[in-house]
N, C-alpha and C. Protein backbone atom coordinates (compact mmCIF):
# COMPACT_ATOMS: atom_id res chain seq x y z
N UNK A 1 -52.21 -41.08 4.77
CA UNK A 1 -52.22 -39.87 5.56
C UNK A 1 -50.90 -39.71 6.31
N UNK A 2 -50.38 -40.84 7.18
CA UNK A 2 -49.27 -40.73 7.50
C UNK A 2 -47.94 -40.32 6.43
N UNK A 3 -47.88 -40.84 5.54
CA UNK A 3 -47.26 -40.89 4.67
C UNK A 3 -47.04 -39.23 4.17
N UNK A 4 -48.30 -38.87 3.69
CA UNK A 4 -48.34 -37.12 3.27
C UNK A 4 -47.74 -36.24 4.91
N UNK A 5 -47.90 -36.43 6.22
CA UNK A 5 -47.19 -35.94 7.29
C UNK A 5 -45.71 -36.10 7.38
N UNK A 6 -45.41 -37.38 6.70
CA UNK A 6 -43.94 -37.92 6.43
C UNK A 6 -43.05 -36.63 5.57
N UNK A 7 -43.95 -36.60 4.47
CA UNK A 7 -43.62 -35.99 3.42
C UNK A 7 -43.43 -34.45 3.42
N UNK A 8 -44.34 -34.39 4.61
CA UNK A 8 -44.48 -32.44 4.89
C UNK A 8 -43.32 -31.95 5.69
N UNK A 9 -43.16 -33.47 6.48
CA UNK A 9 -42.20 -32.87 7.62
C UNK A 9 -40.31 -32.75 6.94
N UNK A 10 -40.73 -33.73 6.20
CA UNK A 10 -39.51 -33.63 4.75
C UNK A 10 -38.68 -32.57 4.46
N UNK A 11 -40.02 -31.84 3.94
CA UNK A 11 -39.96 -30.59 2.76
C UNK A 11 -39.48 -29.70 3.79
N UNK A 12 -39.80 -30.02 4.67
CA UNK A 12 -39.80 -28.28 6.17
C UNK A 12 -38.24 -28.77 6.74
N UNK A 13 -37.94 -29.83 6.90
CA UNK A 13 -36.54 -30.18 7.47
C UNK A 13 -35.42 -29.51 5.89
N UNK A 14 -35.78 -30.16 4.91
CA UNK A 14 -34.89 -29.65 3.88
C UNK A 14 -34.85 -28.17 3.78
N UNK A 15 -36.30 -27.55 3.66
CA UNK A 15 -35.96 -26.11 3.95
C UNK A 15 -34.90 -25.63 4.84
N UNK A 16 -35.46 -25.80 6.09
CA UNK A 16 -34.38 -25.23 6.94
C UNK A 16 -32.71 -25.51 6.44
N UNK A 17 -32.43 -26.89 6.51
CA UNK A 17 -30.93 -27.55 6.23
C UNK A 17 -30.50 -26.29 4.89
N UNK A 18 -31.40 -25.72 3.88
CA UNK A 18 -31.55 -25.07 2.59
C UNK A 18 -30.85 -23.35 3.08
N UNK A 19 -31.35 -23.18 4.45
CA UNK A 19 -31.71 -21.82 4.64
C UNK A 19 -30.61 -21.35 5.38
N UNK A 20 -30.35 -22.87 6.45
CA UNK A 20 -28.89 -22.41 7.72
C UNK A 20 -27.63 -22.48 6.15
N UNK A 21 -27.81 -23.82 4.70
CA UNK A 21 -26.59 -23.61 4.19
C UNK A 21 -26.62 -22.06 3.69
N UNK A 22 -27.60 -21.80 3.02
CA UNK A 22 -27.40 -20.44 2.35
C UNK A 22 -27.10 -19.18 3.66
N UNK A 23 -27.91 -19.03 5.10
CA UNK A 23 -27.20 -18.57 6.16
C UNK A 23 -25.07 -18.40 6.18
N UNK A 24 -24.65 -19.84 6.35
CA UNK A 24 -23.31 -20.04 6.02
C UNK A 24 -22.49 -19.37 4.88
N UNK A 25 -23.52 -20.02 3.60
CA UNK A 25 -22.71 -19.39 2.48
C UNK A 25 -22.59 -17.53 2.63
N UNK A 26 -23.99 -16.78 2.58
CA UNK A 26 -23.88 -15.71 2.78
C UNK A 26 -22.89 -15.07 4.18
N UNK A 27 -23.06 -15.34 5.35
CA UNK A 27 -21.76 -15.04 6.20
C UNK A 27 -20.44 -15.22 5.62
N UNK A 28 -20.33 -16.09 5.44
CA UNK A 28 -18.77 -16.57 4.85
C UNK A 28 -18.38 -15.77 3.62
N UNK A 29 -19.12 -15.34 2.63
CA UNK A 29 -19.00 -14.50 1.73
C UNK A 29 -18.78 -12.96 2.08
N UNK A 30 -19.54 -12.38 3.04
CA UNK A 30 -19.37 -11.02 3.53
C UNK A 30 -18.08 -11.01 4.59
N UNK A 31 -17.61 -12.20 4.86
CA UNK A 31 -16.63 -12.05 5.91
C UNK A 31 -15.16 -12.06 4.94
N UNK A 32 -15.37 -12.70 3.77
CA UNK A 32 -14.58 -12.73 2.49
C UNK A 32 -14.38 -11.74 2.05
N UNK A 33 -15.02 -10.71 2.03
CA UNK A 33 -15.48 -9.40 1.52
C UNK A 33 -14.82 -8.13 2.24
N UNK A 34 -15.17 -8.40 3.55
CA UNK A 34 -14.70 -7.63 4.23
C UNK A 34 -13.14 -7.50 4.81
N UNK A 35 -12.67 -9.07 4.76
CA UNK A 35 -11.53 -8.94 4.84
C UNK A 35 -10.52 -8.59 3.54
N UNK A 36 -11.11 -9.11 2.81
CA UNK A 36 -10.39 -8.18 1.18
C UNK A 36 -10.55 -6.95 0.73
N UNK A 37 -11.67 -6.00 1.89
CA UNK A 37 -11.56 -4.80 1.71
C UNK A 37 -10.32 -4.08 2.73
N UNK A 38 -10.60 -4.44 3.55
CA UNK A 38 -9.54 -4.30 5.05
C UNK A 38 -7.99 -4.49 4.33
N UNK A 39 -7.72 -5.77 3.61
CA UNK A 39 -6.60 -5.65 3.14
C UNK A 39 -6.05 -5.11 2.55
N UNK A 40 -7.18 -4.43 1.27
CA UNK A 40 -7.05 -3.44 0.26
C UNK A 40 -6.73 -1.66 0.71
N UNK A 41 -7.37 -1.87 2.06
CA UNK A 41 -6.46 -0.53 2.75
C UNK A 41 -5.74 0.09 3.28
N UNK A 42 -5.48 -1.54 3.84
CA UNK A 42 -3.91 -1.57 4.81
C UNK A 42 -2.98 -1.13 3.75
N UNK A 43 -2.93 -2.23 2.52
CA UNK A 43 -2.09 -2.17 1.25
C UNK A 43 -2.07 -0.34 1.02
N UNK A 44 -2.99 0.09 0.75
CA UNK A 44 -2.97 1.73 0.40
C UNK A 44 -2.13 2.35 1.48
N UNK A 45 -2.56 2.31 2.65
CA UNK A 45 -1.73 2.73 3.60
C UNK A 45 -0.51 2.35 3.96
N UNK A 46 0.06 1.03 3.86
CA UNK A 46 1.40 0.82 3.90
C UNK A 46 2.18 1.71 2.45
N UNK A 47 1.35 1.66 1.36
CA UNK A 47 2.17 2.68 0.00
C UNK A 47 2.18 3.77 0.39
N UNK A 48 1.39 4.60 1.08
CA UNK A 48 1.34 5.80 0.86
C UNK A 48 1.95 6.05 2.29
N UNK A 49 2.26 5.58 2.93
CA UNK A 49 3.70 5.48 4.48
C UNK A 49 4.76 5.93 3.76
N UNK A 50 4.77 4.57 2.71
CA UNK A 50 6.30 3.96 2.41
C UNK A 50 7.01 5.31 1.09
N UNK A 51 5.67 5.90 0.50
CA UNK A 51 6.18 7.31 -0.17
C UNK A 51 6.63 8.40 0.50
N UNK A 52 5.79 8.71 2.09
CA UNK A 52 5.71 9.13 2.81
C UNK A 52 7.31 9.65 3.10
N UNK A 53 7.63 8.54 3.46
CA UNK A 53 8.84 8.05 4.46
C UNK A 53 10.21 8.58 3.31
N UNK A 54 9.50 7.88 2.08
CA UNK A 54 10.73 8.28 1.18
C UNK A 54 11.19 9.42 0.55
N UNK A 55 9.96 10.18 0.59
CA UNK A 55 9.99 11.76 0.64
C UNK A 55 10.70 11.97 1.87
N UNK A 56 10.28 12.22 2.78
CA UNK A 56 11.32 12.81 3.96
C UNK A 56 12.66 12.28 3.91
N UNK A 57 13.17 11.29 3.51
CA UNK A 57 14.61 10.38 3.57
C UNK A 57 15.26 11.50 2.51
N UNK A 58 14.40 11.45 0.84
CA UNK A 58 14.74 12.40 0.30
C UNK A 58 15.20 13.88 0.38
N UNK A 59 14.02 14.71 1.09
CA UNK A 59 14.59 15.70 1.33
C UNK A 59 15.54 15.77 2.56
N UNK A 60 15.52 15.23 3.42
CA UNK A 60 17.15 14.93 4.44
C UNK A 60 17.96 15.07 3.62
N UNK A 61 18.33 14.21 2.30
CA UNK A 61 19.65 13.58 1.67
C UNK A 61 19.97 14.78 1.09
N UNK A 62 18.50 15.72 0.75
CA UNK A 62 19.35 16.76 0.08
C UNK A 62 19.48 17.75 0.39
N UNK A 63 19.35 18.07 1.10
CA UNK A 63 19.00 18.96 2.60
C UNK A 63 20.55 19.16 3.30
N UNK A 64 21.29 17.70 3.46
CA UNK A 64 22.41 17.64 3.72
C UNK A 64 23.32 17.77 2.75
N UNK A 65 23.17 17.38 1.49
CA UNK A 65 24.42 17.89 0.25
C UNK A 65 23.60 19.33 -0.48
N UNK A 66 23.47 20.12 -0.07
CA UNK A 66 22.64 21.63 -0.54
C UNK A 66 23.81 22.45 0.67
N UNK A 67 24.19 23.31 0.21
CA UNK A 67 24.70 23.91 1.12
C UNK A 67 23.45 25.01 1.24
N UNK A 68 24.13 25.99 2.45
CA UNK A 68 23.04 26.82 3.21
C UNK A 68 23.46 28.11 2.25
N UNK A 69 24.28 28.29 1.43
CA UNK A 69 24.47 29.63 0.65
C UNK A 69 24.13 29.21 -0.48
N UNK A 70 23.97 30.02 -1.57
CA UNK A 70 23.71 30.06 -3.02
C UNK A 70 25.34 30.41 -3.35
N UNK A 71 26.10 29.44 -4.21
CA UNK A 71 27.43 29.87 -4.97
C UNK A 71 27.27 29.91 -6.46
N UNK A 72 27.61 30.88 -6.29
CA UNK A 72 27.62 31.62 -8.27
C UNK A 72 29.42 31.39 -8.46
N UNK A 73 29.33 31.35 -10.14
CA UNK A 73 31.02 31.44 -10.40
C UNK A 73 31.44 32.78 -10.70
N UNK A 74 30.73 33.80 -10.30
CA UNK A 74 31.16 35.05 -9.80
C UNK A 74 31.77 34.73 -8.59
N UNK A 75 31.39 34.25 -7.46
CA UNK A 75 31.81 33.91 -6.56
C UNK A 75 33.80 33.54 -6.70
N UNK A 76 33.93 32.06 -7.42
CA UNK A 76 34.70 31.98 -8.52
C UNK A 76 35.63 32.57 -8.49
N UNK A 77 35.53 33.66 -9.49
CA UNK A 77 36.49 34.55 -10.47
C UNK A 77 37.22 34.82 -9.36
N UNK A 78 36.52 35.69 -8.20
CA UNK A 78 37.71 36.00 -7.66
C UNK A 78 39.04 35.46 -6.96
N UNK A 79 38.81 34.49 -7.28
CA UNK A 79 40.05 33.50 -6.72
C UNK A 79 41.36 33.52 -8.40
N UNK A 80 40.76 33.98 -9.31
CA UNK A 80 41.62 34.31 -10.76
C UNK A 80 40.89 33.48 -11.62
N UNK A 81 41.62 33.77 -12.95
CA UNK A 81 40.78 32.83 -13.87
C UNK A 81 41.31 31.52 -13.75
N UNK A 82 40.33 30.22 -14.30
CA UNK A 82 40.86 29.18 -14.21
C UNK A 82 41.77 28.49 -15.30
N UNK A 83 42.38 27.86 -14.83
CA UNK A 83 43.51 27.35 -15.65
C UNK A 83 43.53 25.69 -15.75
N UNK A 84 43.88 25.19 -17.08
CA UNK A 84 44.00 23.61 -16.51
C UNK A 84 45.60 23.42 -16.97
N UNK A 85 45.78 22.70 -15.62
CA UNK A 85 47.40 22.17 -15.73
C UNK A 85 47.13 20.67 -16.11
N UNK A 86 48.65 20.91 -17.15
CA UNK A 86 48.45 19.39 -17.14
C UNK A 86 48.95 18.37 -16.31
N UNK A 87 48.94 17.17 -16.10
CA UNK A 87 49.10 16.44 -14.56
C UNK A 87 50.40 15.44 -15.36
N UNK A 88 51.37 15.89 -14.56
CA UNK A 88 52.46 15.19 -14.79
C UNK A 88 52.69 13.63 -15.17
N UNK A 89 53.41 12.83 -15.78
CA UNK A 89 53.57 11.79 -15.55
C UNK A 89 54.78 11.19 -14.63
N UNK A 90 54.67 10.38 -13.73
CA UNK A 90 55.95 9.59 -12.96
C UNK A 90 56.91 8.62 -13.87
């Protein structure tokens, strides 16, 4: 009789030890989870900054070599027709 109380109290201690590991494993897994989702958005958001950023750098760059008029080679002509000289030698 003692022996079968031995045995019960066994089974109920292993349970638990069974229940806090699987407790652990499952936390530790969702905390795994969650931080590899978190990372996975930072990552999106640092790309889509870093396009962000490079678009605007872009249009600056060209923004600054665009002049503010439209030049046609009508514009051009009137200075005469063009000519190529040839470039001396020394």
């Amino acid at each position: 009789m003692c022996n079968e109380k031995q045995h019960n109290r066994n089974s109920g201690v292993a349970l638990v030890e069974v229940l806090v590991a699987l407790f652990f494993f499952v936390s530790t897994s969702v905390l795994l989870l969650d931080t590899y989702i978190q990372t996975k958005l930072l990552l999106i958001t640092i790309v889509e900054s870093k396009a962000q950023q490079q678009i605007q750098t872009n249009q600056k760059a060209l923004a600054s070599i665009t002049p503010l008029y439209e030049q046609r080679w009508d514009d051009i002509v009137l200075f005469g027709k063009l000519q190529v000289k040839p470039v001396s030698k020394l």
